[in-house]
Each structure stands twice: as structure tokens, then as C-alpha cells.
Protein backbone atom coordinates (compact mmCIF):
# COMPACT_ATOMS: atom_id res chain seq x y z
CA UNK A 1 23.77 -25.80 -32.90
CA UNK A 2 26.13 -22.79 -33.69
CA UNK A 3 22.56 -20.53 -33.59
CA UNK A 4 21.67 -22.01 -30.46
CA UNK A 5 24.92 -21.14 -28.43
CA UNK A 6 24.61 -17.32 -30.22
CA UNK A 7 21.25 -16.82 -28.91
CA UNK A 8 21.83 -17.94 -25.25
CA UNK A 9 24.90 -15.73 -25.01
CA UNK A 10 22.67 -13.07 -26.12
CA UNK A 11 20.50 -13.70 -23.67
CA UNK A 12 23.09 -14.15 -21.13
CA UNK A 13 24.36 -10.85 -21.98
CA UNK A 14 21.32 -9.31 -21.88
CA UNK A 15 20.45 -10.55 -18.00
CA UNK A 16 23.81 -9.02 -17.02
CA UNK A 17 23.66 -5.68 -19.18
CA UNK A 18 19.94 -5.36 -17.82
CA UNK A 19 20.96 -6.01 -14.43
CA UNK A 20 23.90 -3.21 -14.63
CA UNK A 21 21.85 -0.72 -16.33
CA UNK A 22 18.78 -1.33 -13.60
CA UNK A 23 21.18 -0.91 -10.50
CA UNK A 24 22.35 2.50 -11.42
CA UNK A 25 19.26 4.05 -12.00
CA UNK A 26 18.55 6.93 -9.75
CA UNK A 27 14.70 6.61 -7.84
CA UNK A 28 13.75 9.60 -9.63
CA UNK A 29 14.13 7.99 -12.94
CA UNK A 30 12.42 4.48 -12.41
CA UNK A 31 8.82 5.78 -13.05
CA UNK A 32 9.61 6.93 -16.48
CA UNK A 33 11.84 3.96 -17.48
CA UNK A 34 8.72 1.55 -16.22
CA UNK A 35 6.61 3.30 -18.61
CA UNK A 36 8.95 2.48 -21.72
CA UNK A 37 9.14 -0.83 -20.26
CA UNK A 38 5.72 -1.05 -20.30
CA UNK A 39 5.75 -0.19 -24.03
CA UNK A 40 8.51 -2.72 -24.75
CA UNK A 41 6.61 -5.42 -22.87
CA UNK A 42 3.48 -4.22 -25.03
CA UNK A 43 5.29 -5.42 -28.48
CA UNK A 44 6.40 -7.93 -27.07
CA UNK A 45 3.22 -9.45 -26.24
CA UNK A 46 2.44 -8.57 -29.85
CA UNK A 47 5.23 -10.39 -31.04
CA UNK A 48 4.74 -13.68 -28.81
CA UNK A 49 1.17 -13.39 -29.99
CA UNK A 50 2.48 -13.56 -33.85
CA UNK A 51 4.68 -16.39 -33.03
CA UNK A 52 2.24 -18.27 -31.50
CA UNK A 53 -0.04 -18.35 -33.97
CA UNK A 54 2.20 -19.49 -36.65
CA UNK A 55 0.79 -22.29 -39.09
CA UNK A 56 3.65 -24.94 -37.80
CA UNK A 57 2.94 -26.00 -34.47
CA UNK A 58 5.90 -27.00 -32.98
CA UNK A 59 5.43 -27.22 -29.57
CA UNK A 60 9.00 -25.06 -28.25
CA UNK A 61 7.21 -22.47 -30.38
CA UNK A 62 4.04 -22.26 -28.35
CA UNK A 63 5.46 -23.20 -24.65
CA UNK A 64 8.25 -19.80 -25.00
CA UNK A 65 4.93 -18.10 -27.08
CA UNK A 66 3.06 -19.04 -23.66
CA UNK A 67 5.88 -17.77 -21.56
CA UNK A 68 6.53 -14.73 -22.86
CA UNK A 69 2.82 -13.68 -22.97
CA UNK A 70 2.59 -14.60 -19.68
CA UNK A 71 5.85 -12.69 -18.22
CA UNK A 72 4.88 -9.63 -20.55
CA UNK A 73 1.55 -9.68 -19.39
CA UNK A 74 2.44 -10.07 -15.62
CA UNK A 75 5.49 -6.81 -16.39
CA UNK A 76 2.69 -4.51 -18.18
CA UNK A 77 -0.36 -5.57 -14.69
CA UNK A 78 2.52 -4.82 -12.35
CA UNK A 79 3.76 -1.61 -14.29
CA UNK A 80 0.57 0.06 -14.03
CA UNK A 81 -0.39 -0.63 -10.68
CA UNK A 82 3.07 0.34 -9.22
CA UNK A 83 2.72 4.06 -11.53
CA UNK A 84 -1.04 4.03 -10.23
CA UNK A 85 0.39 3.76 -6.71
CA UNK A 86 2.84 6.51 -7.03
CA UNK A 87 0.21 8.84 -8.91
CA UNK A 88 -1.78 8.30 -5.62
CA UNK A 89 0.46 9.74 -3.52
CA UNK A 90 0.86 13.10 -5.06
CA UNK A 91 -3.23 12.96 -5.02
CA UNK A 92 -4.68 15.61 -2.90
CA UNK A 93 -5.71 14.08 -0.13
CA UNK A 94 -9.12 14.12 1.78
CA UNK A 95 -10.01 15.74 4.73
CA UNK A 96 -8.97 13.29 8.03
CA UNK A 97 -6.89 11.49 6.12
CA UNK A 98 -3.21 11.05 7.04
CA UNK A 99 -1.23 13.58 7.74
């Protein structure tokens, strides 16, 4: 029970530190940081992959497995396509197209 409590205030804590840290950021710097997030969200998917396929199948263990493939998955998708956006705009751009 004792573990339990421990690891929601971690996670607690983490949500607020996350949220802090995020806020502050200048816009300059978010490009960069979504790359290492990327990364982070990369083991991560390793890791829910590893727990998932552990030989006791409890089912907690494969519905958070589930979750945090899913949420990883969906942070890594929207990373890219949000750094291939802002790539695009410093693109040289085609003849008769916006100015």
C-alpha cells in the first residue's frame, strides 16, 4: 500500500514539475526540447514494450503497457510532424508561392 501512495506522489510531482519546467521555456527552445522528448518517449515505448511482454499476465500490467505505448506513440507521431512543420517553413520556397 505504502509503494502505491510513493509512486502516485511521484507521479503527482512529476505533472506539476513538468508543467513548471514546460511554461518557462522560451519559443526558441521548444524545437530542441521536443526532439529529446522524442527520444525519451522512444525508451519509453521500449520499456512499455518489455513490460508488456512479461511471462505473468496480470492484466494492470498490460492495460498501463497498452497506455503508455499508445501515449508514447501518439508524443513521438506528433513530435515529428510538428519539427517537420517548422523545417518547412525555413524551406526555400517556390516561385508564386506566398510571399
Amino acid at each position: 500500500m505504502a509503494e502505491g501512495v510513493l509512486l502516485f506522489f511521484n507521479f503527482v510531482l512529476a505533472i506539476f514539475l513538468g508543467f513548471e519546467l514546460i511554461s518557462k521555456v522560451p519559443s526558441q527552445l521548444h524545437t530542441p526540447l521536443m526532439s529529446g522528448s522524442n527520444a525519451i518517449s522512444g525508451i519509453t515505448i521500449v520499456g512499455a514494450l518489455l513490460a508488456a511482454g512479461m511471462t505473468d499476465h496480470q492484466v494492470l500490467r498490460i492495460v498501463l503497457s497498452t497506455a503508455a505505448m499508445t501515449l508514447a506513440t501518439i508524443n513521438v507521431v506528433g513530435g515529428y510532424l510538428v519539427t517537420d512543420r517548422m523545417l518547412g517553413m525555413f524551406s526555400a520556397r517556390k516561385d508564386g508561392e506566398g510571399k
